[in-house]
PDB file of N, CA and C in Angstrom:
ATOM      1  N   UNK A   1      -4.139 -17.454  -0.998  1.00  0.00           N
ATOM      2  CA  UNK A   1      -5.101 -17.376  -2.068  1.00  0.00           C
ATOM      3  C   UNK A   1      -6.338 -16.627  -1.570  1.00  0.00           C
ATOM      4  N   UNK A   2      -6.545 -15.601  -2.268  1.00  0.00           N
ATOM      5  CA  UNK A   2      -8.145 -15.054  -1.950  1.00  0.00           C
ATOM      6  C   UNK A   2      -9.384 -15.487  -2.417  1.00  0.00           C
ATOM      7  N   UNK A   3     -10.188 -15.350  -1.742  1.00  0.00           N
ATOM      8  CA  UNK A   3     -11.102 -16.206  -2.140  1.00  0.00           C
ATOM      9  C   UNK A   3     -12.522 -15.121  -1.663  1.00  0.00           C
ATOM     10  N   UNK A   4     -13.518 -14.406  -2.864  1.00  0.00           N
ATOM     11  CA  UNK A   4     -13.968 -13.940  -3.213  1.00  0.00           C
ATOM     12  C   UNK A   4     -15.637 -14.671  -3.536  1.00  0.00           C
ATOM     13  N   UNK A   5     -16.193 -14.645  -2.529  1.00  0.00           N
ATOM     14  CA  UNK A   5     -18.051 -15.432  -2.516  1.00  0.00           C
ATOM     15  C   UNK A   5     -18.537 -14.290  -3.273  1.00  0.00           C
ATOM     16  N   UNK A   6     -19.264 -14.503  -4.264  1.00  0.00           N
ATOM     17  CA  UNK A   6     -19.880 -14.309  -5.139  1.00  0.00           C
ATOM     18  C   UNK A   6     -21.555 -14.348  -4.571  1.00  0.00           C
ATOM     19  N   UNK A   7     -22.145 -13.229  -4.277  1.00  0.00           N
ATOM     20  CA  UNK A   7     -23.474 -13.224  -4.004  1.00  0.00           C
ATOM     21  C   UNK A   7     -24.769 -13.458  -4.936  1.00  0.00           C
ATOM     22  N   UNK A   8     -25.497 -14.072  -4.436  1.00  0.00           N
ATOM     23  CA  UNK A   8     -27.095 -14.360  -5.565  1.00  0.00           C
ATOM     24  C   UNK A   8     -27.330 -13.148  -6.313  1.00  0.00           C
ATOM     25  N   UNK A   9     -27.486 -13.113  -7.602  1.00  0.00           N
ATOM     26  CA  UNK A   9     -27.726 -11.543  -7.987  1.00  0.00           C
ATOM     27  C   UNK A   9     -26.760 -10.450  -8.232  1.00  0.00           C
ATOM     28  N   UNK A  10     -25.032 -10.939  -7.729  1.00  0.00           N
ATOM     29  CA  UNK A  10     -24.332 -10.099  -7.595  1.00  0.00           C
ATOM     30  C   UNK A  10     -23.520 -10.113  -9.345  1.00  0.00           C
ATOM     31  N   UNK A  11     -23.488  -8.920  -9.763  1.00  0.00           N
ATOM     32  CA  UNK A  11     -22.819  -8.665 -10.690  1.00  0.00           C
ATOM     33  C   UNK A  11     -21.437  -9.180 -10.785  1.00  0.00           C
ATOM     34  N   UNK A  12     -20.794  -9.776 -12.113  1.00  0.00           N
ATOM     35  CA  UNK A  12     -19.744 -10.836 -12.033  1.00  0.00           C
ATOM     36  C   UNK A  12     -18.490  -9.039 -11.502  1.00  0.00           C
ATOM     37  N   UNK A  13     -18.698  -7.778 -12.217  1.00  0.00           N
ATOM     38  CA  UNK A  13     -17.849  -6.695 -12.476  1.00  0.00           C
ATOM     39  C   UNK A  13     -17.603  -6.582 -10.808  1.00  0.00           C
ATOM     40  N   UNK A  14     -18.695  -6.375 -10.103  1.00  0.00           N
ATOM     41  CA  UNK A  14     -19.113  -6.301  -8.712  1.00  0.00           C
ATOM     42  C   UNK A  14     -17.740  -6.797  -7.648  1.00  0.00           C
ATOM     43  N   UNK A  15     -18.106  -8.306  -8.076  1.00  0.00           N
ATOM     44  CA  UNK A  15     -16.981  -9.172  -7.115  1.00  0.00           C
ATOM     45  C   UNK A  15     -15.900  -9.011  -7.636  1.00  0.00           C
ATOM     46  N   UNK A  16     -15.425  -8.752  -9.128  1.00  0.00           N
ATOM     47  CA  UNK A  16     -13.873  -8.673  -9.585  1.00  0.00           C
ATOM     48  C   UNK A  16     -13.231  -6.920  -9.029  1.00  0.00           C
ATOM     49  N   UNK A  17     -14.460  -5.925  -8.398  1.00  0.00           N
ATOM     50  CA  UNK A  17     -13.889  -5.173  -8.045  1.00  0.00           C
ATOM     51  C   UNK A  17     -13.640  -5.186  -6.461  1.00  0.00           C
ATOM     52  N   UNK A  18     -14.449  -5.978  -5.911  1.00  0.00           N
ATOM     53  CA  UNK A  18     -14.053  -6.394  -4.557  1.00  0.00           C
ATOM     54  C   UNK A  18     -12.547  -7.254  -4.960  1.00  0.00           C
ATOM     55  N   UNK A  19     -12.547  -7.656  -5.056  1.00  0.00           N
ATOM     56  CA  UNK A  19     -11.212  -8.896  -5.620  1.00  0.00           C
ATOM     57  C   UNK A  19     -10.138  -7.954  -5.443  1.00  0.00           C
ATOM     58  N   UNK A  20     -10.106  -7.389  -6.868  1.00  0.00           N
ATOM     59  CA  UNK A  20      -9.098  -5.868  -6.850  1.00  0.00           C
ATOM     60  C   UNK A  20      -8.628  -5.688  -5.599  1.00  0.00           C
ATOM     61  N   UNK A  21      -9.663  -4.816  -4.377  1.00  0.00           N
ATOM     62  CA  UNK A  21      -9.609  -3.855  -3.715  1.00  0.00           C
ATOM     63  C   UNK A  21      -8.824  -5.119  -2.570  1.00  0.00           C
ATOM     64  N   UNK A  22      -9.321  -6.144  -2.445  1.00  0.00           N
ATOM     65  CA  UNK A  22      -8.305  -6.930  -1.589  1.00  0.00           C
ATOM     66  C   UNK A  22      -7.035  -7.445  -1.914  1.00  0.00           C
ATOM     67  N   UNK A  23      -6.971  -7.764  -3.339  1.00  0.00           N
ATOM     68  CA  UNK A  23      -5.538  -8.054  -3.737  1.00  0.00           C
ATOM     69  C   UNK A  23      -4.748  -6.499  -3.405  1.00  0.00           C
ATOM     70  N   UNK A  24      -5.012  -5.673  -3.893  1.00  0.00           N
ATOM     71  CA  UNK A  24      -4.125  -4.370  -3.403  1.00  0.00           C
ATOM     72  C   UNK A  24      -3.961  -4.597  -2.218  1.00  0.00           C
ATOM     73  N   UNK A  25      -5.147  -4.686  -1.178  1.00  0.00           N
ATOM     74  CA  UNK A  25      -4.531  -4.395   0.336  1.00  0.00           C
ATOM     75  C   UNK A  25      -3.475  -5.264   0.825  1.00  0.00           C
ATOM     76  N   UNK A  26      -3.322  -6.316  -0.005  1.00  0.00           N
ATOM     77  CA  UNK A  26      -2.607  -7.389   0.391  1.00  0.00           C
ATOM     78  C   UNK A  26      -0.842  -7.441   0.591  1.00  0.00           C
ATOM     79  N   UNK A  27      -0.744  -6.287  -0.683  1.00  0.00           N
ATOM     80  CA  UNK A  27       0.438  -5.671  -0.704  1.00  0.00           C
ATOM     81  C   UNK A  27       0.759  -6.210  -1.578  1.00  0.00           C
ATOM     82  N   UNK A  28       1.041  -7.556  -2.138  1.00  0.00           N
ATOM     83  CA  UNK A  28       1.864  -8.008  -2.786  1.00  0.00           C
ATOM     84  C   UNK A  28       2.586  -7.582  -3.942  1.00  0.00           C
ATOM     85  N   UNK A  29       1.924  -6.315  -5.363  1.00  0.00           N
ATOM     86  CA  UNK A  29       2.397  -6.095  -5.983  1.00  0.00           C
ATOM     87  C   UNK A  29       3.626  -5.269  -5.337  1.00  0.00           C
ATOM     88  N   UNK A  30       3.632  -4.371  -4.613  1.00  0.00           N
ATOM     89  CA  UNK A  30       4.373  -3.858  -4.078  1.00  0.00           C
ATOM     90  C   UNK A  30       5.688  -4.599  -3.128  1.00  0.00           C
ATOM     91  N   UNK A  31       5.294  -5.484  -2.558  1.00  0.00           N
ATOM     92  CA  UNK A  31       6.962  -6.359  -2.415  1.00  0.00           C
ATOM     93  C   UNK A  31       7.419  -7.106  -3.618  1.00  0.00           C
ATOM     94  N   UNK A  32       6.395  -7.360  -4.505  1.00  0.00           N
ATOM     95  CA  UNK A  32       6.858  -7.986  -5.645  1.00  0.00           C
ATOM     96  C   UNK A  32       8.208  -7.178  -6.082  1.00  0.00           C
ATOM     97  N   UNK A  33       8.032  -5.745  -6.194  1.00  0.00           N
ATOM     98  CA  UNK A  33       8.896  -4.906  -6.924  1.00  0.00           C
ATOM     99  C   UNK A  33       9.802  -4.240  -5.778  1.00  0.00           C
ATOM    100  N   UNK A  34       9.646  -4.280  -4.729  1.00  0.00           N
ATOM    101  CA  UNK A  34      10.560  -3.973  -4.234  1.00  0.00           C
ATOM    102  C   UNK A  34      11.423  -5.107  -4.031  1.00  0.00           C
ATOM    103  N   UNK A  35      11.482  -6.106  -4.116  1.00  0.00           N
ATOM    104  CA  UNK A  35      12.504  -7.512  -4.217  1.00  0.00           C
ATOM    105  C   UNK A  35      12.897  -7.294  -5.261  1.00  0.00           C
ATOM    106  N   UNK A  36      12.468  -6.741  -6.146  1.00  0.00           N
ATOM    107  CA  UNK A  36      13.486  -6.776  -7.856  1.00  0.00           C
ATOM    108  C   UNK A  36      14.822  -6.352  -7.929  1.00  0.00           C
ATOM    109  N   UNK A  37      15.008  -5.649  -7.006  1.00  0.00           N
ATOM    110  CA  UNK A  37      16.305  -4.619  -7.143  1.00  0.00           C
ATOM    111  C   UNK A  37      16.679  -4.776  -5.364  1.00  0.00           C
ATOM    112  N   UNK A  38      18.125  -5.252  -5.333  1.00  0.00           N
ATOM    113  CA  UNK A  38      18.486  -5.180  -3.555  1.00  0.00           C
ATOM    114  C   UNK A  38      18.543  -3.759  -2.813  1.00  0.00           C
ATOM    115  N   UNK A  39      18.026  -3.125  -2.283  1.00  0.00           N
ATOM    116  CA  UNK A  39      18.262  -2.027  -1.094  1.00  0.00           C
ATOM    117  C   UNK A  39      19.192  -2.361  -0.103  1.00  0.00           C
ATOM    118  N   UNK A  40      19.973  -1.636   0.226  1.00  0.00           N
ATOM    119  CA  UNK A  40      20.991  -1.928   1.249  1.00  0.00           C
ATOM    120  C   UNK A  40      20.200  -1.258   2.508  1.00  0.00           C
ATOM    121  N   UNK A  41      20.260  -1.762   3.747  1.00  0.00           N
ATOM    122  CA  UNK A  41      19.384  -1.505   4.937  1.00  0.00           C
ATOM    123  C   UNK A  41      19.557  -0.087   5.200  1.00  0.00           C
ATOM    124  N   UNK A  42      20.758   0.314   5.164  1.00  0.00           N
ATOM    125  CA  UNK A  42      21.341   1.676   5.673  1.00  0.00           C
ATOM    126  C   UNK A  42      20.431   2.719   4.624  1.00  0.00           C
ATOM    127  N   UNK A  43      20.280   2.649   3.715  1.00  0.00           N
ATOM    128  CA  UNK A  43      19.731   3.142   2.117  1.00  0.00           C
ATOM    129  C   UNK A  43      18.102   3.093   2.944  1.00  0.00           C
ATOM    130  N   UNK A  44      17.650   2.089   3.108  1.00  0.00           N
ATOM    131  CA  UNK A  44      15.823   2.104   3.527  1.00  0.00           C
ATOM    132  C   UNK A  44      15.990   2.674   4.947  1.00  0.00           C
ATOM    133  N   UNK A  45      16.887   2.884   5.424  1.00  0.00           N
ATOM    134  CA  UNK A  45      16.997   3.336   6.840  1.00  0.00           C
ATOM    135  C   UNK A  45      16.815   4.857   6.903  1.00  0.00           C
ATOM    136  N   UNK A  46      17.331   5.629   5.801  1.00  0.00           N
ATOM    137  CA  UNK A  46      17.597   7.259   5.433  1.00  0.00           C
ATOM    138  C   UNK A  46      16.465   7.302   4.864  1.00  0.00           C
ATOM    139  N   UNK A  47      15.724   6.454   4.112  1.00  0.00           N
ATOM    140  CA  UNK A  47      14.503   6.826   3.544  1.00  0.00           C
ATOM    141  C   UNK A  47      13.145   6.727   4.216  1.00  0.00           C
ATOM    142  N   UNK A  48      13.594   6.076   5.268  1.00  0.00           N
ATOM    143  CA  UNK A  48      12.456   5.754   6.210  1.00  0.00           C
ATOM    144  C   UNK A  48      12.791   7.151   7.132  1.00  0.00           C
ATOM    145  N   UNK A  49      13.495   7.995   7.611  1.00  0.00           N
ATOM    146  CA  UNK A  49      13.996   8.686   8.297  1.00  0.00           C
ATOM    147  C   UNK A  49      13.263  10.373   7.568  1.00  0.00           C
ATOM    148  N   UNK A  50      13.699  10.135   6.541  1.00  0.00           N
ATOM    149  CA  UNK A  50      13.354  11.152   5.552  1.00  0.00           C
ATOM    150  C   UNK A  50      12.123  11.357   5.664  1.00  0.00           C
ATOM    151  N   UNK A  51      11.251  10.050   5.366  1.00  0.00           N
ATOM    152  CA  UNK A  51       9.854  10.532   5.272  1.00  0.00           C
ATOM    153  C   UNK A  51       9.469  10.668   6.587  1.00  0.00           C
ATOM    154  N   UNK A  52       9.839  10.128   8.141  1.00  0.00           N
ATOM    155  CA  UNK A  52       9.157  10.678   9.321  1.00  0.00           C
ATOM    156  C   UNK A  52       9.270  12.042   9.368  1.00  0.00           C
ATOM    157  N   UNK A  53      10.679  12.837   8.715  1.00  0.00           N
ATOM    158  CA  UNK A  53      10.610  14.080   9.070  1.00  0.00           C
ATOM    159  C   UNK A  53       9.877  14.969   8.000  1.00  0.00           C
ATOM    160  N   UNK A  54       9.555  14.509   6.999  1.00  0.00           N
ATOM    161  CA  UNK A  54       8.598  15.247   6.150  1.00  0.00           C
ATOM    162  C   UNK A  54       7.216  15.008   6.775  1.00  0.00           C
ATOM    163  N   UNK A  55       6.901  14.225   7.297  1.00  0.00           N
ATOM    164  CA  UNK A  55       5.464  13.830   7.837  1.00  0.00           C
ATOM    165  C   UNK A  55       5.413  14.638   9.126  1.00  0.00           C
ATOM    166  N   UNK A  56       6.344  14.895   9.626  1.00  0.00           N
ATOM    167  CA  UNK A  56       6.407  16.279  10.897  1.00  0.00           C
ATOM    168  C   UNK A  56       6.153  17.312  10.734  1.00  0.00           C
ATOM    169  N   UNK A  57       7.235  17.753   9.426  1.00  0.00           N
ATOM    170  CA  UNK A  57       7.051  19.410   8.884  1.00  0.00           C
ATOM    171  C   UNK A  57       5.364  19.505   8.785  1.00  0.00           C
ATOM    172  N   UNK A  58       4.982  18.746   8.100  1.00  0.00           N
ATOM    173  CA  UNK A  58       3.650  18.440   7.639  1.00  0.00           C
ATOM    174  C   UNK A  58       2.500  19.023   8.589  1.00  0.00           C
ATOM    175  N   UNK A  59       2.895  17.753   9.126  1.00  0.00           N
ATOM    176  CA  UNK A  59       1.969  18.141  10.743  1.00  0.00           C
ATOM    177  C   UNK A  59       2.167  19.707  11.667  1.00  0.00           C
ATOM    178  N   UNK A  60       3.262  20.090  11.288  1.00  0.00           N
ATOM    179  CA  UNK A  60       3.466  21.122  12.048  1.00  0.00           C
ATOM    180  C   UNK A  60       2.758  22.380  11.369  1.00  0.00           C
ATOM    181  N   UNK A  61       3.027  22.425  10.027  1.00  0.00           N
ATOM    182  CA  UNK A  61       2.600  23.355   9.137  1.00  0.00           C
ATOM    183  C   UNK A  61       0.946  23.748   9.584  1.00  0.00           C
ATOM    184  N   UNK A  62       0.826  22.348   9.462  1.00  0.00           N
ATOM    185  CA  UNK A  62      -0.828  22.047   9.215  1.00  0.00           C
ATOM    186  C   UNK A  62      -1.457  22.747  11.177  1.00  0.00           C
ATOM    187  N   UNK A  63      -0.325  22.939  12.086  1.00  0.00           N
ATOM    188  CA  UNK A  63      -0.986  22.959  13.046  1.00  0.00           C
ATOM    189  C   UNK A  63      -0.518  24.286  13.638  1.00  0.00           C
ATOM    190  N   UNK A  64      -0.360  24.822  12.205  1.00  0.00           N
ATOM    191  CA  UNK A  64       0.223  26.321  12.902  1.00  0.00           C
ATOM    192  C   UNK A  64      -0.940  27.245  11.873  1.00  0.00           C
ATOM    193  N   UNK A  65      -1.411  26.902  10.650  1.00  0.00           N
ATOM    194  CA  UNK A  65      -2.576  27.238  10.667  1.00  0.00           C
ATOM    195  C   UNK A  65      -3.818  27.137  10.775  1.00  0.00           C
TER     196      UNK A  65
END
């Protein structure tokens, strides 16, 4: 549970956007939905693979100009 102190003076919009910004970091919507539907390991294994080598090209591109 997060738990969000509310400062003297502080705007109620204020703390519900701090709130926000920690519930996101928290991840949860995001495993929420990835539990919806099963991935087979081998399946997140190629996709995890995929994106290191796009994140290379990347880097390389970026370090050749």
């Amino acid at each position: 549970m997060l738990i969000i102190p509310v400062k003297d003076g502080e705007s109620i919009d204020r703390a519900l956007k701090r709130y926000k910004r920690k519930f996101d970091k928290t991840g949860v919507v995001r495993q929420l939905r990835a539990r919806q539907q099963f991935v087979k390991p081998s399946v997140t294994l190629r996709q995890a693979k995929l994106k290191a080598a796009h994140k290379q090209r990347e880097a390389s591109k970026e370090e050749q100009a």
